[in-house]
N, C-alpha and C. Protein backbone atom coordinates (compact mmCIF):
# COMPACT_ATOMS: atom_id res chain seq x y z
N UNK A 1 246.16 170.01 66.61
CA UNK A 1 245.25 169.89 67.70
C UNK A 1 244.01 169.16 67.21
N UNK A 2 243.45 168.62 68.14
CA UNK A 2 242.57 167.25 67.83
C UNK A 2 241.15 168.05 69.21
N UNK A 3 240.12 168.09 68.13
CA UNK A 3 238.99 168.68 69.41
C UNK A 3 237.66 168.42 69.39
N UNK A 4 236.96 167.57 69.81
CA UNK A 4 236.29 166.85 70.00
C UNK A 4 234.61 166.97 70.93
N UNK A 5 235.49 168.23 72.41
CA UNK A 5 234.64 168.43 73.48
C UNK A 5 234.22 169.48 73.45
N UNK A 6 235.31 170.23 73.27
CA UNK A 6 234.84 171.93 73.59
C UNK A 6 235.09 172.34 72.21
N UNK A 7 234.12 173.78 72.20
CA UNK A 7 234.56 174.33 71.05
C UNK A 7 235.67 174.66 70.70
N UNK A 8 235.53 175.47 69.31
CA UNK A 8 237.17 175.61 68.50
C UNK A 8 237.90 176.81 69.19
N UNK A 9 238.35 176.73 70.69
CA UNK A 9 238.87 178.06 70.99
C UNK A 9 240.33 178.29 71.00
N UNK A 10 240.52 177.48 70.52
CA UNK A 10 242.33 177.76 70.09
C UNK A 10 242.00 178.63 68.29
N UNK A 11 241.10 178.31 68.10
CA UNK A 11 241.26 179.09 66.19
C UNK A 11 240.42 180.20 65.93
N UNK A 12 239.42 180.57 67.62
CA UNK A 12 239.07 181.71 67.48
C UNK A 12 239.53 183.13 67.84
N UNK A 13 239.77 183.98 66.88
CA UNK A 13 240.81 184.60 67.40
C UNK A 13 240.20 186.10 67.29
N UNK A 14 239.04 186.61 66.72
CA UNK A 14 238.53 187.63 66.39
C UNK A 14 237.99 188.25 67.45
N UNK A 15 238.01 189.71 67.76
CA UNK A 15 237.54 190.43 68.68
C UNK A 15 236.20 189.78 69.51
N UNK A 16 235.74 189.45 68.34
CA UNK A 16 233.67 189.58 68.88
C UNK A 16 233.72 187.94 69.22
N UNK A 17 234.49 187.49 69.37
CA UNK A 17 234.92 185.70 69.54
C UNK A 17 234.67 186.15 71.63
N UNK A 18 234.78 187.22 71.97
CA UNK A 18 234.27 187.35 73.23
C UNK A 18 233.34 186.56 74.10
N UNK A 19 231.89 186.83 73.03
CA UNK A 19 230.73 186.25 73.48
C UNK A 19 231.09 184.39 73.30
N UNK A 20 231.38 184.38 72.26
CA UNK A 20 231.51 182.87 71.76
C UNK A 20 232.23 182.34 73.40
N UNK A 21 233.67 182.92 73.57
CA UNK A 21 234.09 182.49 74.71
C UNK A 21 233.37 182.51 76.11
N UNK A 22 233.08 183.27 76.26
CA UNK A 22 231.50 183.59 77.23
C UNK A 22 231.02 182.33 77.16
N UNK A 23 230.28 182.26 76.47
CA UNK A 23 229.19 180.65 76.11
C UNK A 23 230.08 179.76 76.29
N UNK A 24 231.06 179.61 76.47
CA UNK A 24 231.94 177.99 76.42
C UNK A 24 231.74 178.13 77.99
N UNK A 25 232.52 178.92 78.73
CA UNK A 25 233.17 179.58 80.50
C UNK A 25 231.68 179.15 80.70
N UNK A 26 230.61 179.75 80.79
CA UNK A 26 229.18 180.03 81.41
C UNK A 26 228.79 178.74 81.60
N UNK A 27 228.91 177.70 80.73
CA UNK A 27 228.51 176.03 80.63
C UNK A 27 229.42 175.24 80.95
N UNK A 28 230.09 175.46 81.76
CA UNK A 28 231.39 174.67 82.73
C UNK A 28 231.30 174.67 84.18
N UNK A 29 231.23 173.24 84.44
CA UNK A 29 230.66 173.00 85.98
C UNK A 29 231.84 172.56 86.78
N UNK A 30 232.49 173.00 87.96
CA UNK A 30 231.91 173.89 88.74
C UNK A 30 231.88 175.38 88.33
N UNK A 31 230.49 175.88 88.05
CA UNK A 31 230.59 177.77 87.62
C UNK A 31 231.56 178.08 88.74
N UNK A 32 231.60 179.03 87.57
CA UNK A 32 232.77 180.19 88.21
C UNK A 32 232.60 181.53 88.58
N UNK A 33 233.17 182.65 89.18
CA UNK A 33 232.31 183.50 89.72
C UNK A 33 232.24 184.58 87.74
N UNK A 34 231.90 185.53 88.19
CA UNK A 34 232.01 186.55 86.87
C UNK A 34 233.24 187.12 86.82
N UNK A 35 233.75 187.59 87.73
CA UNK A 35 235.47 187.94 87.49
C UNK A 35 236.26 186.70 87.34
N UNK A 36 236.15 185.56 87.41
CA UNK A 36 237.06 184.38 87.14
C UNK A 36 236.76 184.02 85.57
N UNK A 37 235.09 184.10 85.44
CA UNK A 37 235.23 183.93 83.82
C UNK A 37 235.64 184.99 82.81
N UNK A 38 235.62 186.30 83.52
CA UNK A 38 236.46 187.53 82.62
C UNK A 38 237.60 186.94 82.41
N UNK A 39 238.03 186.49 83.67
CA UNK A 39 240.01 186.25 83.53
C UNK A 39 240.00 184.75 82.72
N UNK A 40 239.20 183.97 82.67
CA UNK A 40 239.28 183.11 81.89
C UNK A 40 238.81 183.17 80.16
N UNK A 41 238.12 184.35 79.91
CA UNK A 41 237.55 184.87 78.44
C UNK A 41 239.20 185.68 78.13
N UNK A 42 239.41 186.49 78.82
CA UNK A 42 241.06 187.50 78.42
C UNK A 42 242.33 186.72 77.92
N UNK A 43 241.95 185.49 78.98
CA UNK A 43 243.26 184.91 78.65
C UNK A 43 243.22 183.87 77.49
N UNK A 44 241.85 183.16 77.44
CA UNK A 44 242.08 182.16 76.00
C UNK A 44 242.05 183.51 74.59
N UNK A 45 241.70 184.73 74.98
CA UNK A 45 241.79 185.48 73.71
C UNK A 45 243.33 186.11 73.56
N UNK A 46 243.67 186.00 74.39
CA UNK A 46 245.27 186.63 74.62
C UNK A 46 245.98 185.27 73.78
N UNK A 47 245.64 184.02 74.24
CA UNK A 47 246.41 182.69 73.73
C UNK A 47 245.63 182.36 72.01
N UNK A 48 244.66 183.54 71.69
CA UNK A 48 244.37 183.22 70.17
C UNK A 48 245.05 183.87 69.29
N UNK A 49 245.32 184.65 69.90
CA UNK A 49 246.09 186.32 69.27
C UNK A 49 247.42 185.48 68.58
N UNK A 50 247.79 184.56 68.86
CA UNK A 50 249.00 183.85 68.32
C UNK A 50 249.09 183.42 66.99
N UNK A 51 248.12 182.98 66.59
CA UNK A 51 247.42 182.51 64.77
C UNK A 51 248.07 183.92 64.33
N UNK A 52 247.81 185.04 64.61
CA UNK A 52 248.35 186.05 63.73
C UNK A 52 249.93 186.88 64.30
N UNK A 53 250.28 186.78 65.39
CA UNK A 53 251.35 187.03 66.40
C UNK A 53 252.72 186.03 65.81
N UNK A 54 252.02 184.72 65.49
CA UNK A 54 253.34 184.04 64.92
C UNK A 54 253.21 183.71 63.70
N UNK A 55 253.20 184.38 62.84
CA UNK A 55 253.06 184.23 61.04
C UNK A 55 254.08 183.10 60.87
N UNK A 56 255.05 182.70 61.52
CA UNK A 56 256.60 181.72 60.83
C UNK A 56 255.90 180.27 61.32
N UNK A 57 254.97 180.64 62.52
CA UNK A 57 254.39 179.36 62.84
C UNK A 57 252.75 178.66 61.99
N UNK A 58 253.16 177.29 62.24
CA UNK A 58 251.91 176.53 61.47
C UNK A 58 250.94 175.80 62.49
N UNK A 59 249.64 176.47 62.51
CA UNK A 59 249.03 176.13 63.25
C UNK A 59 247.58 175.06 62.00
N UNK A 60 247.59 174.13 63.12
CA UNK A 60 246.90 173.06 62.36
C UNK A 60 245.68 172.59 63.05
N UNK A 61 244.57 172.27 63.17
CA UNK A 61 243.16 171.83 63.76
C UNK A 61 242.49 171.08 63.15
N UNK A 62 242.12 170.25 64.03
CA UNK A 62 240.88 169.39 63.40
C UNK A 62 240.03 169.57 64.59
N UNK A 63 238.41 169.86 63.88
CA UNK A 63 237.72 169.93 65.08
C UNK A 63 236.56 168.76 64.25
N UNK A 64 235.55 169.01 65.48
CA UNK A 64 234.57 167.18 64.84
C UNK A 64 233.69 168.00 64.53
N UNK A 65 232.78 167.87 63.20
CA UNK A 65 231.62 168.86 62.78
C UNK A 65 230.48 168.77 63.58
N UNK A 66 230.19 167.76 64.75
CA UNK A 66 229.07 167.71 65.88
C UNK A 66 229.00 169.05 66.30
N UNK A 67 230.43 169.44 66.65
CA UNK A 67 230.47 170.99 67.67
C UNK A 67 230.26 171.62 66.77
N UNK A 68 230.03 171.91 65.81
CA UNK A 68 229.65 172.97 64.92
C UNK A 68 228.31 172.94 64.24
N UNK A 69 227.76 171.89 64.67
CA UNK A 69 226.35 171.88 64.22
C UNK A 69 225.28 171.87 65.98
N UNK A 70 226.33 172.15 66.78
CA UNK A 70 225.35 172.15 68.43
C UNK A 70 224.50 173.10 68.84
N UNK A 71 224.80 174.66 67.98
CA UNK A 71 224.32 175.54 67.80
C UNK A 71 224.29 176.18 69.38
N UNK A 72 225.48 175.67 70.76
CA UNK A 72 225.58 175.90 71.62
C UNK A 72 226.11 177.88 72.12
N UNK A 73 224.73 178.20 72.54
CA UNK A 73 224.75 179.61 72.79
C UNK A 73 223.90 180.68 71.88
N UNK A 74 223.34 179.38 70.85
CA UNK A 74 222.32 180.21 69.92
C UNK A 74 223.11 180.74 68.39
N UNK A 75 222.30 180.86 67.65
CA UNK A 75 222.59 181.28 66.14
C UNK A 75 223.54 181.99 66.26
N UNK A 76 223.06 183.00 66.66
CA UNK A 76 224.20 184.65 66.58
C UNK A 76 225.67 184.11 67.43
N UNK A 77 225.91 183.30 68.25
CA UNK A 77 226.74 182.80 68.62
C UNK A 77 227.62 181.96 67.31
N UNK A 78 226.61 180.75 67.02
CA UNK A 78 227.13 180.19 66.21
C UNK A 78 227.50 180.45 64.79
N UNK A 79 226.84 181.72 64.26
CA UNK A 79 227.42 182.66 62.94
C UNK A 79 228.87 182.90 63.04
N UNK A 80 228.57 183.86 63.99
CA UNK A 80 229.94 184.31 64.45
C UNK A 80 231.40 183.31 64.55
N UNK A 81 231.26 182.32 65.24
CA UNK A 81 232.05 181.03 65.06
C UNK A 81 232.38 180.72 64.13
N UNK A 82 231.32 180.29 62.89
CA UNK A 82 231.62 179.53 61.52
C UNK A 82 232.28 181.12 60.79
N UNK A 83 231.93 182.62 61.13
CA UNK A 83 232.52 183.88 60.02
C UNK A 83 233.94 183.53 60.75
N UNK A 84 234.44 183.15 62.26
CA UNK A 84 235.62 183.26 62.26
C UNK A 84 236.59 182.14 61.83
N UNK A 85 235.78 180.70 61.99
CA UNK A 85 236.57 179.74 61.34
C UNK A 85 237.12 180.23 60.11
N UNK A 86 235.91 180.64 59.14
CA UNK A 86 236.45 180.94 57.62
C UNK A 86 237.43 181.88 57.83
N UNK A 87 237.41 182.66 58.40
CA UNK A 87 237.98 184.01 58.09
C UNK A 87 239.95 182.89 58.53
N UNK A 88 239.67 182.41 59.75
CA UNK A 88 240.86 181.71 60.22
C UNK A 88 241.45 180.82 59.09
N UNK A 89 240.77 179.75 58.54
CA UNK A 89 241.25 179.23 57.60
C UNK A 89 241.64 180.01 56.59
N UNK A 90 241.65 181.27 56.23
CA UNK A 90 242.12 182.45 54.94
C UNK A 90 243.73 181.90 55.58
N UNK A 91 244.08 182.68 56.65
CA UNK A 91 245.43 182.65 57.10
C UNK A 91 246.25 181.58 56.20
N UNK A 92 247.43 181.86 55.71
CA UNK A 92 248.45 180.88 55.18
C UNK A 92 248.98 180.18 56.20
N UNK A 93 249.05 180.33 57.47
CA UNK A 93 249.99 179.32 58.44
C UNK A 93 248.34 178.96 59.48
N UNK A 94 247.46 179.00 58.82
CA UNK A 94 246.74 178.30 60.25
C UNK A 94 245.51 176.85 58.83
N UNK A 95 245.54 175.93 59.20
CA UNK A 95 244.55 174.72 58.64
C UNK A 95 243.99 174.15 59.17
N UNK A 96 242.36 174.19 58.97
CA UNK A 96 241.60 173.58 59.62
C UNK A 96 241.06 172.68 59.07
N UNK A 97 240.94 171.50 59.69
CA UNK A 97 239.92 170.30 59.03
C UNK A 97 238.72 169.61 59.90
N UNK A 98 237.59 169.36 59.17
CA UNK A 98 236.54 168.99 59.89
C UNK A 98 236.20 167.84 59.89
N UNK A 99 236.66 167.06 60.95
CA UNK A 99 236.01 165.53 61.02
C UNK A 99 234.34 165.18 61.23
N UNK A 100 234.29 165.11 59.64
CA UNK A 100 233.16 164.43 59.66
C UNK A 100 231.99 163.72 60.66
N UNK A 101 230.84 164.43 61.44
CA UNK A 101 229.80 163.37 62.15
C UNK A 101 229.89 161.91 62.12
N UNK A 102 229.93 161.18 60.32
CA UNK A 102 229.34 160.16 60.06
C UNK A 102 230.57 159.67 59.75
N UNK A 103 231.46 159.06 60.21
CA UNK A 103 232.68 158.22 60.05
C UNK A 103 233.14 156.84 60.91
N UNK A 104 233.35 156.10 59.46
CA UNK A 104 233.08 154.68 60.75
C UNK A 104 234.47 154.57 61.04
N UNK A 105 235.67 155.04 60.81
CA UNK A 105 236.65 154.73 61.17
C UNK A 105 237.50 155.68 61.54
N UNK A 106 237.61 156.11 63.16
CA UNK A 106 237.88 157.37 64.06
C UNK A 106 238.80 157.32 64.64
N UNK A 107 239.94 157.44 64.87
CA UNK A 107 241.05 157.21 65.63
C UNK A 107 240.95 158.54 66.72
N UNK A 108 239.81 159.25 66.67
CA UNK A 108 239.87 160.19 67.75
C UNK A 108 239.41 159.59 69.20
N UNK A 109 239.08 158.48 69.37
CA UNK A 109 238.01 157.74 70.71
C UNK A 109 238.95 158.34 71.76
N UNK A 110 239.95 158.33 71.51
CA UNK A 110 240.85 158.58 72.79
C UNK A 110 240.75 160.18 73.69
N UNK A 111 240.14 161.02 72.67
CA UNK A 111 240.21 162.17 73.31
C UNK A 111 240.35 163.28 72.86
N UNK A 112 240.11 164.74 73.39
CA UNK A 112 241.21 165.74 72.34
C UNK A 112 242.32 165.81 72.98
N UNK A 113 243.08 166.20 72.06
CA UNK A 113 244.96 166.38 72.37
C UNK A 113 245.37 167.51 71.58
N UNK A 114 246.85 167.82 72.22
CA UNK A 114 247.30 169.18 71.53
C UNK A 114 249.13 168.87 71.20
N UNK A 115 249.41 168.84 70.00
CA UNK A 115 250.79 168.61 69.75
C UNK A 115 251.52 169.96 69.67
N UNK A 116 252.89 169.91 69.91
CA UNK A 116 253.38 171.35 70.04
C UNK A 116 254.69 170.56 69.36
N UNK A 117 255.79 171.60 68.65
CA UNK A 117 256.92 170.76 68.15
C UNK A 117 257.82 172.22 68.93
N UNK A 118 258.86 171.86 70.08
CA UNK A 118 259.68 172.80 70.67
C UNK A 118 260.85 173.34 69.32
N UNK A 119 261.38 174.99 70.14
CA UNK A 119 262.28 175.15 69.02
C UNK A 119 263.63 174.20 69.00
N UNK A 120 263.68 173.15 69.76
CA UNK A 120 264.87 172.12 69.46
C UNK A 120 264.43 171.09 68.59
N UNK A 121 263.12 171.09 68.10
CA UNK A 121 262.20 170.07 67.26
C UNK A 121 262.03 168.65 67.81
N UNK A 122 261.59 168.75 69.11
CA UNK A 122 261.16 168.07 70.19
C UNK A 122 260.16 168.11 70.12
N UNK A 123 258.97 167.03 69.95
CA UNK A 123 257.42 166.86 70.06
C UNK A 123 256.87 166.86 71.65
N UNK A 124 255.96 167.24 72.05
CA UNK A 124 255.37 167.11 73.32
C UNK A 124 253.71 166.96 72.81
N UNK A 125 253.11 166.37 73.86
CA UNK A 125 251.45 166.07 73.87
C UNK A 125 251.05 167.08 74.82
N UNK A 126 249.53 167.80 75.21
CA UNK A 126 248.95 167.81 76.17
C UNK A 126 247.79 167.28 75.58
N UNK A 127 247.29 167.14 77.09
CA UNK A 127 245.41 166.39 76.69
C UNK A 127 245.16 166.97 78.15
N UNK A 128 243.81 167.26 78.29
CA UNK A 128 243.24 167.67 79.39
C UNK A 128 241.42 166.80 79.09
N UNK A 129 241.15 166.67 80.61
CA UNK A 129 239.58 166.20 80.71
C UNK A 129 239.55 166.35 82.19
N UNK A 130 238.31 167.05 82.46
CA UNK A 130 237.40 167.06 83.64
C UNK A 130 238.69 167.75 84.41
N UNK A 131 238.66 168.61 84.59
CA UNK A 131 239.69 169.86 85.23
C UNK A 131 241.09 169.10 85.84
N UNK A 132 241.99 168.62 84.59
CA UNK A 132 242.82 168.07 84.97
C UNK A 132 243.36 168.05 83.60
N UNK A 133 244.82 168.63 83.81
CA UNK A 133 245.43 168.10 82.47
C UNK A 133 246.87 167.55 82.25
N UNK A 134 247.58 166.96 81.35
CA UNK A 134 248.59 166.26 81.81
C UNK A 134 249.63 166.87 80.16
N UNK A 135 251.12 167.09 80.83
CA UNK A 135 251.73 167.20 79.31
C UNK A 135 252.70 166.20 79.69
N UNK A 136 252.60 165.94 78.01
CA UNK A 136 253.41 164.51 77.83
C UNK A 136 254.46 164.49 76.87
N UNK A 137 255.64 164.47 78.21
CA UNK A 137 257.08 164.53 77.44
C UNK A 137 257.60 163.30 77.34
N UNK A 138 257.22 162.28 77.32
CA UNK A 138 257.76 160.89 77.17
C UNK A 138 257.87 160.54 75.89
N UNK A 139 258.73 160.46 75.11
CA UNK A 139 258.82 159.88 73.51
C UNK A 139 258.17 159.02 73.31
N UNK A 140 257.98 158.02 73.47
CA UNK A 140 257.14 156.67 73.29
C UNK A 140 255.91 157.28 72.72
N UNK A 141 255.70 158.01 74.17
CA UNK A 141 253.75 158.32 74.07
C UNK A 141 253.51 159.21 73.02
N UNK A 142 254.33 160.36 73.11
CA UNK A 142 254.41 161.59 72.23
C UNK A 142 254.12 160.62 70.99
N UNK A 143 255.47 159.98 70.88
CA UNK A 143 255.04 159.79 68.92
C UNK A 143 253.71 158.83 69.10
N UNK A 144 253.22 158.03 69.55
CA UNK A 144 251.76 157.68 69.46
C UNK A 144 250.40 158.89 69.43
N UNK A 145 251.23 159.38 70.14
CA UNK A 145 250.00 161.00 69.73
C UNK A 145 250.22 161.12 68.55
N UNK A 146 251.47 161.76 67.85
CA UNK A 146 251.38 162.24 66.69
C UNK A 146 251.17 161.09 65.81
N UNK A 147 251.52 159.68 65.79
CA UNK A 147 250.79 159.08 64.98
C UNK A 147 249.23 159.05 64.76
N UNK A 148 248.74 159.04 65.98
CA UNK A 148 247.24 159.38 66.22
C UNK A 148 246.93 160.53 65.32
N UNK A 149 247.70 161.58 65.61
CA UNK A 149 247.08 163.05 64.92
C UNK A 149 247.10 162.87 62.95
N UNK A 150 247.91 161.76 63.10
CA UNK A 150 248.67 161.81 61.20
C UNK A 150 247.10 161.12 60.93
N UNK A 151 246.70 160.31 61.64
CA UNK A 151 245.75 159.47 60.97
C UNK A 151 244.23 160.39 61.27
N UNK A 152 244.28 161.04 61.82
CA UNK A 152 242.80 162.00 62.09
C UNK A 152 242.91 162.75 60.64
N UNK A 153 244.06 163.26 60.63
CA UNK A 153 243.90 164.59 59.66
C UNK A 153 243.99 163.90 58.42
N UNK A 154 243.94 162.50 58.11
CA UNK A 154 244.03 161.45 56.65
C UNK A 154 242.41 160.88 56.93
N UNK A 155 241.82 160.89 58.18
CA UNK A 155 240.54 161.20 57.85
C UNK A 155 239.22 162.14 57.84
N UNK A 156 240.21 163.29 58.53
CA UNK A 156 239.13 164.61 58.59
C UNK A 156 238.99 164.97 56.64
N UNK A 157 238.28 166.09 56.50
CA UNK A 157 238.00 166.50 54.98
C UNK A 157 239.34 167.25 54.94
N UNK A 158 239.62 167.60 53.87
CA UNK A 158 240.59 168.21 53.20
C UNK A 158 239.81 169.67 53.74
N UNK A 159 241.26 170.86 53.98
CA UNK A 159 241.39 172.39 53.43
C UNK A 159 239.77 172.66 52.62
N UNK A 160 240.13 172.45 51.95
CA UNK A 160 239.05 173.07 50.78
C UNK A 160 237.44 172.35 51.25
N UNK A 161 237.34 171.22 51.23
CA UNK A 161 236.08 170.59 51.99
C UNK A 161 235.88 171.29 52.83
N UNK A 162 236.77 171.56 54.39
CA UNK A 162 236.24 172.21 55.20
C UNK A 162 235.74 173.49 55.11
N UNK A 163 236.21 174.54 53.97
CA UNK A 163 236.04 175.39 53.66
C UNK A 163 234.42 175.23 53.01
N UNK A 164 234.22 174.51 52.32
CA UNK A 164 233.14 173.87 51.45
C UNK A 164 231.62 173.79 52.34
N UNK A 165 232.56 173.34 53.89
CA UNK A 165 231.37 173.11 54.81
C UNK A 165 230.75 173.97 55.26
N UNK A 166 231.98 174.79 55.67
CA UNK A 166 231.70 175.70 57.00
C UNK A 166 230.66 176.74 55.95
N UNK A 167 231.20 177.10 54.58
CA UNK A 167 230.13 178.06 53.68
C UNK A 167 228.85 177.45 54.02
N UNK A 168 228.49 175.81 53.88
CA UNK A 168 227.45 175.87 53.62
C UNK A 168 226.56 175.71 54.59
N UNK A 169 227.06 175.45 56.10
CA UNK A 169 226.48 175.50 57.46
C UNK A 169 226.54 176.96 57.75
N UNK A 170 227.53 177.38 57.58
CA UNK A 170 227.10 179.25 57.18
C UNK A 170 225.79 179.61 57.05
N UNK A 171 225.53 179.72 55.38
CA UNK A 171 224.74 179.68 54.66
C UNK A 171 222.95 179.25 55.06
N UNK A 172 223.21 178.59 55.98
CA UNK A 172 221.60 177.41 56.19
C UNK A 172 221.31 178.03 57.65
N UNK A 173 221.92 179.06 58.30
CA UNK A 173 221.62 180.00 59.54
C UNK A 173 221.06 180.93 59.31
């Protein structure tokens, strides 16, 4: 997964990741009532629960270090975020990498996207923008996504860099 717009809410998966989700729902136009953003906080935490629900599966991320330096929802928000990234990157089947702010050569312009590999080992795309989203079962396109995704994650930081970061944007809160 390739993420660019919104925060990292596919890799947050920790109880208190509540509020964090809160702050994403609350700053999405058209608002929504308060019982629509409950049902919308339950269910992306129900769809995080999977990082640890499917241990056989490999979950992979690149998010852009802008969103992690936006400080969107305040410190205590954003602590919480960077204790669960780390804690997420511990996991053996989940890797995160952080594309760099300052990079002159981005193959992300196109968007965020989400690759899935079916259990027949069939690739599919989704991408979503501005309350609309599209999945893409067409081979052609698919493997241009995943070529897209091969070349993000050959220029996001390595495992360990990101790890490197997130301590030290940690650290400076």
């Amino acid at each position: 997964m390739y993420q660019f717009t919104d925060w990292t809410g596919a890799v947050t998966a920790r109880d208190d990741m509540r509020m964090t989700n809160r702050a994403i729902f609350e700053r999405r136009i058209p608002h929504i009532s308060p019982k629509q953003l409950e049902q919308q906080v339950i269910a992306r935490l129900a769809r995080q629960r999977l990082l640890k629900e499917r241990p056989n599966a490999s979950f992979c991320f690149i998010v852009e270090q802008s969103l992690l330096g936006r400080d969107l929802g305040g410190p205590e928000v954003t602590r919480v975020l960077l204790d669960n990234l780390l804690e997420q990157q511990r996991l053996w089947n989940v890797e995160i990498q952080i594309m760099p702010t300052r990079q002159e050569d981005h193959f992300g312009s196109d968007g965020p996207m989400r690759l899935a590999e079916t259990e027949d080992n069939r690739w599919v795309g989704y991408v979503e923008a501005h309350d609309t989203s599209v999945l893409v079962t067409d081979p052609k396109a698919v493997n241009a996504m995943v070529q897209r995704y091969g070349k993000l994650r050959s220029q996001a930081l390595s495992p360990q860099d990101t790890t490197s970061l997130l301590e030290q944007m940690r650290g400076a809160l």
